[in-house]
Protein backbone atom coordinates (compact mmCIF):
# COMPACT_ATOMS: atom_id res chain seq x y z
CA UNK A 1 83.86 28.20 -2.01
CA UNK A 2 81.01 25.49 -2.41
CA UNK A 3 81.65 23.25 0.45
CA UNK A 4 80.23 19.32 1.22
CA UNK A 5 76.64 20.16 1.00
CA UNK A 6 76.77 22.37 -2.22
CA UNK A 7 78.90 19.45 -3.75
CA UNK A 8 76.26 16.81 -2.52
CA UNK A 9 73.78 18.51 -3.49
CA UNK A 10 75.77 19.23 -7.25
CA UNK A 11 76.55 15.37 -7.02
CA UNK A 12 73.08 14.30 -6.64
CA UNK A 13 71.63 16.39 -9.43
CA UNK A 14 74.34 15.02 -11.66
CA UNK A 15 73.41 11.92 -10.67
CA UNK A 16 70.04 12.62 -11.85
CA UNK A 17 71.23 13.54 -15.61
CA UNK A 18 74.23 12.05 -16.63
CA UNK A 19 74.23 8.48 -15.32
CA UNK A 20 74.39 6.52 -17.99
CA UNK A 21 74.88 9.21 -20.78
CA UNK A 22 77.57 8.48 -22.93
CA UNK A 23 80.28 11.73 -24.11
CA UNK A 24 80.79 12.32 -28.11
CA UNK A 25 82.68 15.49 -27.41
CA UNK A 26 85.04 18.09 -25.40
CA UNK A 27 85.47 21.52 -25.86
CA UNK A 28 87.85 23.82 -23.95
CA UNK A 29 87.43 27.88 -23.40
CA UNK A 30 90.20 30.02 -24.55
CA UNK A 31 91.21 30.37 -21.30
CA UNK A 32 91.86 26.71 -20.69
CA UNK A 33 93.80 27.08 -24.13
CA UNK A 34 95.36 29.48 -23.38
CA UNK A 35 96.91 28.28 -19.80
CA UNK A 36 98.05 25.10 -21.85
CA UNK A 37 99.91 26.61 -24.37
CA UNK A 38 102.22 28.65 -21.55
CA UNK A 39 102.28 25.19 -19.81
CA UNK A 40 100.17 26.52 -16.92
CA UNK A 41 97.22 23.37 -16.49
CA UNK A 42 94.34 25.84 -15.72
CA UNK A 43 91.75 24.34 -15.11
CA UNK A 44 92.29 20.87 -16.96
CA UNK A 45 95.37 19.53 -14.97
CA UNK A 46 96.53 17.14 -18.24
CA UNK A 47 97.12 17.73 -21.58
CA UNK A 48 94.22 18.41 -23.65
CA UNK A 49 94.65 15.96 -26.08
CA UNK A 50 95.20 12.74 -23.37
CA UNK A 51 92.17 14.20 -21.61
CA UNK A 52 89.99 14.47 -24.96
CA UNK A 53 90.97 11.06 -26.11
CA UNK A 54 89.90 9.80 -22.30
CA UNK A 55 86.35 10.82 -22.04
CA UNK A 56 85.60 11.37 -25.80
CA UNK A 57 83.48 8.04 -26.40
CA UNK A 58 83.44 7.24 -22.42
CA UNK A 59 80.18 6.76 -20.51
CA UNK A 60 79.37 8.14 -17.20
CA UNK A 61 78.37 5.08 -15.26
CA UNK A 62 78.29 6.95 -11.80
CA UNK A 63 78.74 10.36 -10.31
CA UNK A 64 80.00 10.39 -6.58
CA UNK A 65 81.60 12.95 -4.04
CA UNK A 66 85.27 12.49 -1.67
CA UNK A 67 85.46 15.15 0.53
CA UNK A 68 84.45 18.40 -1.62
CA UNK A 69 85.46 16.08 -4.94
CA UNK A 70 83.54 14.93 -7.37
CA UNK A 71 84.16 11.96 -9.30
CA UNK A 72 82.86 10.63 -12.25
CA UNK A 73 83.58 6.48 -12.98
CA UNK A 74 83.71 5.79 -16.60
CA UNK A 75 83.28 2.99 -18.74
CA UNK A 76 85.18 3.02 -22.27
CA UNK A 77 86.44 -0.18 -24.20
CA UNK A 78 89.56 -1.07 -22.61
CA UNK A 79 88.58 -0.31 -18.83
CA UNK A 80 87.46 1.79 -16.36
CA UNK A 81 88.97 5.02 -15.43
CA UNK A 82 87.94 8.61 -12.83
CA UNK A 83 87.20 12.15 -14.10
CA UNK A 84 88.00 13.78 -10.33
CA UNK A 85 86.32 17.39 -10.75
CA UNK A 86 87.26 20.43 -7.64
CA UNK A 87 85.07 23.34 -8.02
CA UNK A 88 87.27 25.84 -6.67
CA UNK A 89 85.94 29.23 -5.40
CA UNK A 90 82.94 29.61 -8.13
CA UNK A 91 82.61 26.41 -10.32
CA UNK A 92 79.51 25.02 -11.44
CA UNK A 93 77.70 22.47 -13.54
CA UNK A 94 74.87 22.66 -16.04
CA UNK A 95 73.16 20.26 -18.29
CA UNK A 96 71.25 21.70 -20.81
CA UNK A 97 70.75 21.33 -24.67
CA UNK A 98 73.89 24.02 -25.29
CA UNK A 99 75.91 26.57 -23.26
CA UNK A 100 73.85 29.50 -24.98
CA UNK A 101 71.34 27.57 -22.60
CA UNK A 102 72.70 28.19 -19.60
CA UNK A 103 70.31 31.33 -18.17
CA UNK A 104 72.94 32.81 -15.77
CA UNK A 105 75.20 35.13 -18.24
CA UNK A 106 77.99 35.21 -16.38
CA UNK A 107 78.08 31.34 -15.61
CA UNK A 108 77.41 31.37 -20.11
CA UNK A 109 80.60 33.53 -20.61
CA UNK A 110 83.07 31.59 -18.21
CA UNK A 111 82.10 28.40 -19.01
CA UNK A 112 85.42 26.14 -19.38
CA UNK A 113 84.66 22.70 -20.62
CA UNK A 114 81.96 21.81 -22.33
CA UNK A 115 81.25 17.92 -22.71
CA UNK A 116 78.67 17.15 -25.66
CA UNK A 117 76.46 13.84 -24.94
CA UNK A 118 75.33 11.61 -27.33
CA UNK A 119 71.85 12.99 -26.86
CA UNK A 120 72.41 16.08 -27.68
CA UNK A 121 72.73 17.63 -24.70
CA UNK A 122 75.47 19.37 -22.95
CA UNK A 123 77.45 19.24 -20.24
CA UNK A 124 79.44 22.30 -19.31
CA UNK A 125 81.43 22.85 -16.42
CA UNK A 126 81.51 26.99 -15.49
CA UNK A 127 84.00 28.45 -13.36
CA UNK A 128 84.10 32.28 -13.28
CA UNK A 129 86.88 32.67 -10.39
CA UNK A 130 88.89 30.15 -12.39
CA UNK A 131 90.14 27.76 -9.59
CA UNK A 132 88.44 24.64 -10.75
CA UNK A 133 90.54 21.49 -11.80
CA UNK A 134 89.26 18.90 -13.15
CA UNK A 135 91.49 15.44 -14.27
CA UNK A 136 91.36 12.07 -15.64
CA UNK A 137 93.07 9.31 -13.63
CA UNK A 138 93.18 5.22 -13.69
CA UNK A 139 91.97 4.51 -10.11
CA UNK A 140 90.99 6.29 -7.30
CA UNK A 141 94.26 5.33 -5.53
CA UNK A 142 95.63 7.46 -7.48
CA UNK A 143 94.83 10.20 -6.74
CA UNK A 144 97.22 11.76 -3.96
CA UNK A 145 94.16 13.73 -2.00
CA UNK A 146 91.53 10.95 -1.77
CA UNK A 147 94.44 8.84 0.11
CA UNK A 148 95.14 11.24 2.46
CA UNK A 149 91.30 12.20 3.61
CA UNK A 150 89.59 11.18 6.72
CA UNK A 151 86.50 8.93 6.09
CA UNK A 152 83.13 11.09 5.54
CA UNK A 153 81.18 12.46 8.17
CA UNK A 154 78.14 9.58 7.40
CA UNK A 155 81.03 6.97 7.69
CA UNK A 156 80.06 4.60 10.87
CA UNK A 157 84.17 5.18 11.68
CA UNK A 158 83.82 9.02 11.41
CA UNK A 159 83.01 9.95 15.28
CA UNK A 160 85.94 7.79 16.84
CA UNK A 161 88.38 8.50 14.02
CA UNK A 162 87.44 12.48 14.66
CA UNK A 163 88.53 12.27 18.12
CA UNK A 164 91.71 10.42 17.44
CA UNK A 165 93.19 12.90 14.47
CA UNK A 166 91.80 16.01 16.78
CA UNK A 167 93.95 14.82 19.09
CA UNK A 168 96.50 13.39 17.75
CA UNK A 169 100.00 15.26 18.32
CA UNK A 170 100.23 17.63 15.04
CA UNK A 171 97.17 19.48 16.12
CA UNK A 172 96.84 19.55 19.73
CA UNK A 173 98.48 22.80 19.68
CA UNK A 174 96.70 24.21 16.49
CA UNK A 175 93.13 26.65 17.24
CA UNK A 176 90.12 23.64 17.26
CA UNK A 177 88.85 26.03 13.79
CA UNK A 178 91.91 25.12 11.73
CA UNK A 179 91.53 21.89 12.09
CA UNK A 180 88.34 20.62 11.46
CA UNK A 181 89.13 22.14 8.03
CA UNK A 182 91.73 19.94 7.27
CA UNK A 183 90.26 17.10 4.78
CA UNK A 184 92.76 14.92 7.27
CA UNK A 185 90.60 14.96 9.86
CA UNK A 186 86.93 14.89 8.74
CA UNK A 187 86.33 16.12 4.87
CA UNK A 188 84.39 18.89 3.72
CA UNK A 189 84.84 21.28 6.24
CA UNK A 190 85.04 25.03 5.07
CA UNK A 191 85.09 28.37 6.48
CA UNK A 192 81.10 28.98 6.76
CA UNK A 193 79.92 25.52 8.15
CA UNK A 194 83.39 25.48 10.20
CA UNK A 195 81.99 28.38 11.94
CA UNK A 196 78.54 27.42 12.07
CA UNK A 197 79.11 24.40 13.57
CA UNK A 198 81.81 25.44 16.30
CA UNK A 199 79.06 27.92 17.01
CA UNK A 200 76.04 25.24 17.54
CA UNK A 201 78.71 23.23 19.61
CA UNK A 202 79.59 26.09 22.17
CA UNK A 203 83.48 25.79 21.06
CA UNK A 204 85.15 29.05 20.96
CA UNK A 205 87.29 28.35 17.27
CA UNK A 206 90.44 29.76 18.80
CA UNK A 207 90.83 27.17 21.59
CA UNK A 208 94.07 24.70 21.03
CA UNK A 209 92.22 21.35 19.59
CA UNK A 210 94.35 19.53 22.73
CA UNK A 211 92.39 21.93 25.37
CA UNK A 212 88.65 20.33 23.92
CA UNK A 213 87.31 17.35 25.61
CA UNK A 214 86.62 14.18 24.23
CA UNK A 215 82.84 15.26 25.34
CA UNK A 216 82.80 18.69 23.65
CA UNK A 217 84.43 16.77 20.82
CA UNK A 218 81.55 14.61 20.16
CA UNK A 219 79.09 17.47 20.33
CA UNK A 220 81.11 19.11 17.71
CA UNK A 221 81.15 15.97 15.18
CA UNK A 222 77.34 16.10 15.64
CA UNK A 223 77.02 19.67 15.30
CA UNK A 224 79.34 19.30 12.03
CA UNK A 225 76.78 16.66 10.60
CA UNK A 226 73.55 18.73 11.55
CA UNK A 227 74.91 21.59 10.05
CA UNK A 228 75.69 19.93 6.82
CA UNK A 229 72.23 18.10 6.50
CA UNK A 230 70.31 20.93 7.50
CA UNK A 231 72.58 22.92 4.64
CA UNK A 232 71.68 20.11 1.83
CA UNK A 233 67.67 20.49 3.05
CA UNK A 234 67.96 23.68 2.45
CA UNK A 235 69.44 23.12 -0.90
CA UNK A 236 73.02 24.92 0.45
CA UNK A 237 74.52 28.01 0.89
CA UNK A 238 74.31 30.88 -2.16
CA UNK A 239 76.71 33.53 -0.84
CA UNK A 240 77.65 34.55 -4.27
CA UNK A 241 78.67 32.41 -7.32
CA UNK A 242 76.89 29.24 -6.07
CA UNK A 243 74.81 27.29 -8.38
CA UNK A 244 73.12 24.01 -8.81
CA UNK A 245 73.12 22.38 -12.01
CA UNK A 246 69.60 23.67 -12.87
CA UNK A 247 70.99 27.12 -11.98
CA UNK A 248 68.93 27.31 -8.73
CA UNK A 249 70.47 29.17 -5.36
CA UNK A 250 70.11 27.55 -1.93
CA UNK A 251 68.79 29.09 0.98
CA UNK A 252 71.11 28.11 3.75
CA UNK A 253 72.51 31.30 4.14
CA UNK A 254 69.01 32.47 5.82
CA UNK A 255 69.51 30.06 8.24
CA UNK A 256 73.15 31.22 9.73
CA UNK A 257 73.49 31.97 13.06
CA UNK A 258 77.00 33.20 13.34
CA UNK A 259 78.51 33.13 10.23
CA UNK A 260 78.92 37.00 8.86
CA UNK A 261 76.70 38.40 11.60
CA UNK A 262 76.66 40.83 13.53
CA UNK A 263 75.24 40.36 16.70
CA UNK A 264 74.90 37.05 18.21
CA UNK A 265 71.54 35.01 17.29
CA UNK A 266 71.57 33.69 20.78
CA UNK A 267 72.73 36.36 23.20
CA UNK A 268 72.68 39.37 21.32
CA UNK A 269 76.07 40.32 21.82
CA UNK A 270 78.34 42.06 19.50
CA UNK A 271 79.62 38.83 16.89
CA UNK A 272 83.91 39.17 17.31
CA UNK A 273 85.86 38.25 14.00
CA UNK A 274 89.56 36.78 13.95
CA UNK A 275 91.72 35.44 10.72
CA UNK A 276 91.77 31.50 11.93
CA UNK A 277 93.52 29.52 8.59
CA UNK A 278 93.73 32.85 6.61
CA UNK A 279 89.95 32.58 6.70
CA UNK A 280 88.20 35.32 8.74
CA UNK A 281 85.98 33.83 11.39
CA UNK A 282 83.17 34.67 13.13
CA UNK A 283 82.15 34.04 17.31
CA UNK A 284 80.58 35.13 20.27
CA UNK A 285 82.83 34.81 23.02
CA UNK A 286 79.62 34.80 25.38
CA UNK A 287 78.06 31.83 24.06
CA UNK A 288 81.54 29.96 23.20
CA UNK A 289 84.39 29.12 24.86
């Protein structure tokens, strides 16, 4: 699942080529048709027509990122409103001049929505796991997730709030893993940089989030932000499905040095595995405790 850096990174190429373009058309795959006439929402979490009749004539006046979000403010007669995008486990954005442009195949056959500028380009938004969403809502208060997030890691708040919603009651007992992926605590925060970080930090990811020092705490916010700025250098992690919106891969995943390895990058040692979160994790119980 892309986490903060891959969406960054998404965000900032977006950012690149679709600021200011205005939207003359939607189209939806057969799949998304298909989940809306059973009334299952896949992928587009509205009705298809309300959704079309949103962003159809709409211009994209700025592309940002909440958390592993992306949102998209636009500007139509009448107002302002948000296109909130997820990309799920696989989901990916291209620009190009059509969706037979897209070079990856498999990204070309599961594409989902396709947005058609007004320059004759298109924007098409590929998911071939199928977990995406993707909405249109008023204002960003209304959207139930972005209320209940911590503020971002680059937020001047971040460090001090960290400590406080470690700590706080509801997760002194939880393992220190678990819940630095909860968006309620710091955003963005997935199984590979959850790892990586608790890693760089020295924290063992099963100890009880009320058994880690304020100290060890504030290594491990830095460790979190080091380990997502190195992953946006290096353009972010390409495990499998993701993408940028030029179709490039990142090369994080050459720089890992716990996450799905076997021996320890530090000590040597044999690299133990547990489930933490349903998510299987990765330590060396030499190097952290």
């Amino acid at each position: 699942m892309p986490e903060l850096p891959e969406v960054e990174l998404v965000r900032r190429s977006l950012e690149k080529e679709v600021e200011g373009a205005a939207i003359e058309a939607v189209a939806f795959s057969d799949f998304v048709k298909k989940g809306h006439a059973t009334s299952r929402k896949t992928i587009v979490k509205q009705e298809l027509d309300a959704f079309s009749r949103n962003v159809e004539g709409a211009t994209i006046s700025k592309v940002g990122r909440r958390g592993k979000y992306l949102y998209f403010i636009m500007e139509k007669t009448g107002g302002i409103f948000h296109m909130i995008s997820h990309l799920g486990m696989s989901g990916a954005f291209f620009v190009t001049d059509s969706i037979d442009g897209i070079t990856d195949s498999n990204y070309r056959k599961h594409w989902q929505v396709a947005f058609r500028l007004q320059d004759g380009r298109t924007l098409s938004y590929c998911d071939i796991r199928r977990f995406g969403e993707m909405l249109t809502i008023g204002r960003m208060a209304d959207f139930p997730p972005f209320n209940r997030m911590a503020v971002e890691y680059t937020h001047p708040d971040s460090l001090p709030d960290f400590i406080d919603r470690v700590r706080a009651p509801a997760n002194r007992k939880k393992a220190i893993k678990a819940v630095i992926m909860d968006s309620t605590v710091i955003p963005g925060v997935g199984n590979i940089y959850a790892s990586e970080a608790l890693f760089a930090s020295g924290i063992l990811p099963t100890r009880k989030a009320g058994n880690v020092s304020v100290k060890r705490l504030m290594a491990l916010h830095k460790a979190i932000a080091e380990v997502f700025d190195l992953s946006i250098e290096s353009g972010g992690s390409t495990i499998s499905d993701y993408r940028g919106v030029s179709g490039e891969k990142g090369s994080m995943q050459d720089r890992f040095h716990i996450y799905q390895k076997k021996s320890c990058s530090s000590c040597g040692g044999p690299v133990k595995t547990k489930t933490i979160a349903t998510r299987n994790t990765f330590y060396c119980t030499k190097c952290q405790r």
